[in-house]
C-alpha atoms as a PDB file:
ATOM      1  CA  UNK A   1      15.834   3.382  -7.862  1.00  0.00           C
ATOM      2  CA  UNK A   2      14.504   2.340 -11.671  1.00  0.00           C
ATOM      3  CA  UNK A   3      11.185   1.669 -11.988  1.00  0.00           C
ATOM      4  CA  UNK A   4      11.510  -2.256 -12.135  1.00  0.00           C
ATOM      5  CA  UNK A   5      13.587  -2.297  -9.061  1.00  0.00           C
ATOM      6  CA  UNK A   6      10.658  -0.581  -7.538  1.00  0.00           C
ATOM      7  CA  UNK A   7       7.718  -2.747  -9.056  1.00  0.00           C
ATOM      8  CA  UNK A   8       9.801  -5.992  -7.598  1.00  0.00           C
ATOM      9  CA  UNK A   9       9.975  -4.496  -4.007  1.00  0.00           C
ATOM     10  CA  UNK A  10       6.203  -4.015  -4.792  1.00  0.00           C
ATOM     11  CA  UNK A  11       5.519  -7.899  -5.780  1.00  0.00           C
ATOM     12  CA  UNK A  12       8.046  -8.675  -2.475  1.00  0.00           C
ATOM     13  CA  UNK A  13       5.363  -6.834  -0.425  1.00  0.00           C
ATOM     14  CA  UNK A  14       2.607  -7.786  -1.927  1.00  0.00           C
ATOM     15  CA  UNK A  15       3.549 -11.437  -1.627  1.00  0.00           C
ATOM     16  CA  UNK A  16       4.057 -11.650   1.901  1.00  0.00           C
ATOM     17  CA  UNK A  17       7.462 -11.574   2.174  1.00  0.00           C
ATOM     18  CA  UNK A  18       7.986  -7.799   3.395  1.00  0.00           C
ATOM     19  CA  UNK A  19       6.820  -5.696   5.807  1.00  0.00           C
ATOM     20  CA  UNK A  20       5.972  -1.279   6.083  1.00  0.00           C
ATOM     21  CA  UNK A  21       7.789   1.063   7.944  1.00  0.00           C
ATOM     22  CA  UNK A  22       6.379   4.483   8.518  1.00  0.00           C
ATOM     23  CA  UNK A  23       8.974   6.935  10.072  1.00  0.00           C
ATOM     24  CA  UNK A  24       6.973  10.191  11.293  1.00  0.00           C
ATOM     25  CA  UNK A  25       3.810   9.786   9.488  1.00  0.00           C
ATOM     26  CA  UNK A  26       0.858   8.290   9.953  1.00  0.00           C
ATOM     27  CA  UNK A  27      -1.429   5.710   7.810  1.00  0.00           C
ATOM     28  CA  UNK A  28      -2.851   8.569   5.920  1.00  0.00           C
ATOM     29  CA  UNK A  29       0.244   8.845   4.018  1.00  0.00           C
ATOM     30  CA  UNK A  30       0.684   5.261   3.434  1.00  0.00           C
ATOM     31  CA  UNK A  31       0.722   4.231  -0.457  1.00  0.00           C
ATOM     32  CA  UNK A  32       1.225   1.100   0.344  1.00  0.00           C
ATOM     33  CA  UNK A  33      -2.744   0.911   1.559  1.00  0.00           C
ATOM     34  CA  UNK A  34      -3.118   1.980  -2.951  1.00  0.00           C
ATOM     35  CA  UNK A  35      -1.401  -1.532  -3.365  1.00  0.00           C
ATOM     36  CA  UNK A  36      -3.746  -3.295  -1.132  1.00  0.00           C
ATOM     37  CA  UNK A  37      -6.901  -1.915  -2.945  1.00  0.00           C
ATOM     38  CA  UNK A  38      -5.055  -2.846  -5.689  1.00  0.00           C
ATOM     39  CA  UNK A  39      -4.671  -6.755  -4.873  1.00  0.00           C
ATOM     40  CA  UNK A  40      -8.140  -6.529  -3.178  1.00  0.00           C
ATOM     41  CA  UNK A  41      -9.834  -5.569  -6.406  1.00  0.00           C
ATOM     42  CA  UNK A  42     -12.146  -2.826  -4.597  1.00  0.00           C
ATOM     43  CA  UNK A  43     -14.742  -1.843  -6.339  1.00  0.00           C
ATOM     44  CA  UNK A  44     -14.063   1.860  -6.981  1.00  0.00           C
ATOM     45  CA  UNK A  45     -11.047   1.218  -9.203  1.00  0.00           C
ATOM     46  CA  UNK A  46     -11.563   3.670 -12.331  1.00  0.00           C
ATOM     47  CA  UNK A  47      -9.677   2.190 -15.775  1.00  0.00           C
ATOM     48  CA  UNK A  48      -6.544   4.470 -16.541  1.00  0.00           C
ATOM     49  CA  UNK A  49      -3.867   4.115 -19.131  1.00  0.00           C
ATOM     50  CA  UNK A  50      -0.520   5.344 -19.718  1.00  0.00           C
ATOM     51  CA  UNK A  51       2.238   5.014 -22.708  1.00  0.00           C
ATOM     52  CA  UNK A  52       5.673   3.327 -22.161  1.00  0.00           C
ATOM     53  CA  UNK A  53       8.480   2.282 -23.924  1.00  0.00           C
ATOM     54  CA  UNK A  54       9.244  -1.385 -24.869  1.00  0.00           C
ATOM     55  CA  UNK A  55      11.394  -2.929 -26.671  1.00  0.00           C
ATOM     56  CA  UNK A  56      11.721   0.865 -28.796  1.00  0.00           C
ATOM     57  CA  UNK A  57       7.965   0.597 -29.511  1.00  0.00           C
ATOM     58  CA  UNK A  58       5.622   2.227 -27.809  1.00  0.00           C
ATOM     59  CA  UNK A  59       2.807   0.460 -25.554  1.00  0.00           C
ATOM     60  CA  UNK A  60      -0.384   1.286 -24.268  1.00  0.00           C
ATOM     61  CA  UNK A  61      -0.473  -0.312 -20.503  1.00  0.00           C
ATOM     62  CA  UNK A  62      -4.305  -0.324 -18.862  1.00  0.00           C
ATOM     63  CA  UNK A  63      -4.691  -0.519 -15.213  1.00  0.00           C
ATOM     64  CA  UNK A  64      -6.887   0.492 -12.537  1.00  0.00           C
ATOM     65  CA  UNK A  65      -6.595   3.256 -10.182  1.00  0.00           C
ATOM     66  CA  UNK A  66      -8.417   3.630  -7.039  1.00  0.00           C
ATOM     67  CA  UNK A  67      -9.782   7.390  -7.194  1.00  0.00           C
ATOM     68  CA  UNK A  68      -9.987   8.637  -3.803  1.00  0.00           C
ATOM     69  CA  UNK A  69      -7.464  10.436  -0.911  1.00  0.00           C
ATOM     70  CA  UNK A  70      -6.444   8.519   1.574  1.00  0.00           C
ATOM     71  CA  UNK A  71      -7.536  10.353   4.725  1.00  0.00           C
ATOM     72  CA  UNK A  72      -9.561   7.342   6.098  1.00  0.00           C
ATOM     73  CA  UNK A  73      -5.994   5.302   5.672  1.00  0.00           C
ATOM     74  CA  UNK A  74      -6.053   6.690   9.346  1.00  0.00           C
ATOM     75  CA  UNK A  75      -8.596   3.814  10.356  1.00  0.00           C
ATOM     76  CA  UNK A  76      -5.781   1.369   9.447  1.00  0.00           C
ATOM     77  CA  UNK A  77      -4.343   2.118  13.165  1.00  0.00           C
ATOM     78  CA  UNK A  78      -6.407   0.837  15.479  1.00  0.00           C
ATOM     79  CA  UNK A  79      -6.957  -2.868  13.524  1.00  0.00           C
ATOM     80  CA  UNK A  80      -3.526  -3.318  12.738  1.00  0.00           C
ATOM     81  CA  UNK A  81      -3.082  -2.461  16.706  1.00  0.00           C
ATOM     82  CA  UNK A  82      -5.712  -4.841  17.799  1.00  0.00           C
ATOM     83  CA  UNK A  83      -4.593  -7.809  15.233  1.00  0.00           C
ATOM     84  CA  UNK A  84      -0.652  -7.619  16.605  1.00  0.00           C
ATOM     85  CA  UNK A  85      -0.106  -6.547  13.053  1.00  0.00           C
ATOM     86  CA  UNK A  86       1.658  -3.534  14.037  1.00  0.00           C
ATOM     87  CA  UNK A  87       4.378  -2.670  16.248  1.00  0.00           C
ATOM     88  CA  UNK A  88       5.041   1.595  17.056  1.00  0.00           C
ATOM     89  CA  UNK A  89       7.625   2.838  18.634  1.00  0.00           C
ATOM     90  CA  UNK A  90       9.970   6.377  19.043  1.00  0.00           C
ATOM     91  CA  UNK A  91      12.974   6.883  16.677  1.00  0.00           C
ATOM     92  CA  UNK A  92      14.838   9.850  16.711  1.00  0.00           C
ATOM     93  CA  UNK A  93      12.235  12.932  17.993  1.00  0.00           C
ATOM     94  CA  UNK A  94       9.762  11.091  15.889  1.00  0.00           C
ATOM     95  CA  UNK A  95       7.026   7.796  15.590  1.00  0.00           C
ATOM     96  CA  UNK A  96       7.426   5.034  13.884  1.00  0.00           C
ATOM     97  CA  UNK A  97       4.833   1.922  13.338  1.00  0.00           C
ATOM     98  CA  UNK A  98       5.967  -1.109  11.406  1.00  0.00           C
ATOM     99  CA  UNK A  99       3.105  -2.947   9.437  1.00  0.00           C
ATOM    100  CA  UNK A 100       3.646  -6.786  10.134  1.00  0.00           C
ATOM    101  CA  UNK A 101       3.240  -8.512   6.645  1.00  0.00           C
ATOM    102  CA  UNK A 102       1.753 -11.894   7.744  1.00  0.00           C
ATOM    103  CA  UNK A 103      -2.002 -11.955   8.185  1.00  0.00           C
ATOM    104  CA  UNK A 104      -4.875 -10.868   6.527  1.00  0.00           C
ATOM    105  CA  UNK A 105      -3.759  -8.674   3.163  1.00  0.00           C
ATOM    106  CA  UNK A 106      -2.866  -5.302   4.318  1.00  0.00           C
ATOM    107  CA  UNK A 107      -5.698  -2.855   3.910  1.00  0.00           C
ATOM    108  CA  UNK A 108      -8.527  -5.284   3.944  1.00  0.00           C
ATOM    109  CA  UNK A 109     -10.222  -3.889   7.201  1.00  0.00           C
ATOM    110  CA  UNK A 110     -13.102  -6.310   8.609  1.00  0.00           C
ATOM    111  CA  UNK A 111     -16.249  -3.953   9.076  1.00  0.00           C
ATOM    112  CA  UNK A 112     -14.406  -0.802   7.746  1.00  0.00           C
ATOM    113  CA  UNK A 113     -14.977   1.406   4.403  1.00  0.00           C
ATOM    114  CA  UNK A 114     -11.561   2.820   3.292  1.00  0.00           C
END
């Protein structure tokens, strides 16, 4: 998938108009949680940059990156469960949970740190 196709599945999500599906793995592997912190502005964002290529000149593109692992992702479970956000479910040998993308933006957890 290029890069563009992937940013515009991105802005799909991010929009509301999408939904996560996690085949065999839990919240602690979910990237998608990065894109909430993203739209949610947190406050431990640290200012990155990176080079690309537009246009055949070359562009410096700032963003911000939250710096952290996402072990405490995990927490994402039980108030997605509790908010009917989140449906689970066995496919194949394996778990799946399907993040609901109509509520609250996704990562935002009332009362929890990240």
């Amino acid at each position: 998938m290029r890069r563009s196709e992937v940013a515009a599945q991105l802005r799909t999500l991010a929009v509301g108009a999408g939904g996560v599906v996690l085949l065999g793995v839990g919240h602690e592997a979910d990237t998608s949680l990065h894109l909430a912190e993203l739209i949610a502005k947190v406050p431990y964002g640290i200012p990155r940059h990176c080079t690309v290529m537009r246009h055949g000149w070359r562009v410096r593109v700032d963003y911000v990156e939250s710096d952290h692992c996402c072990q405490r992702f995990a927490l994402a479970d039980d108030w997605l469960r509790a908010t009917g956000l989140q449906a689970e479910g066995p496919v194949g040998q394996g778990t799946s949970r399907y993040q609901k993308r109509n509520g609250p933006e996704p990562g935002i957890i009332p009362g929890e740190r990240i």
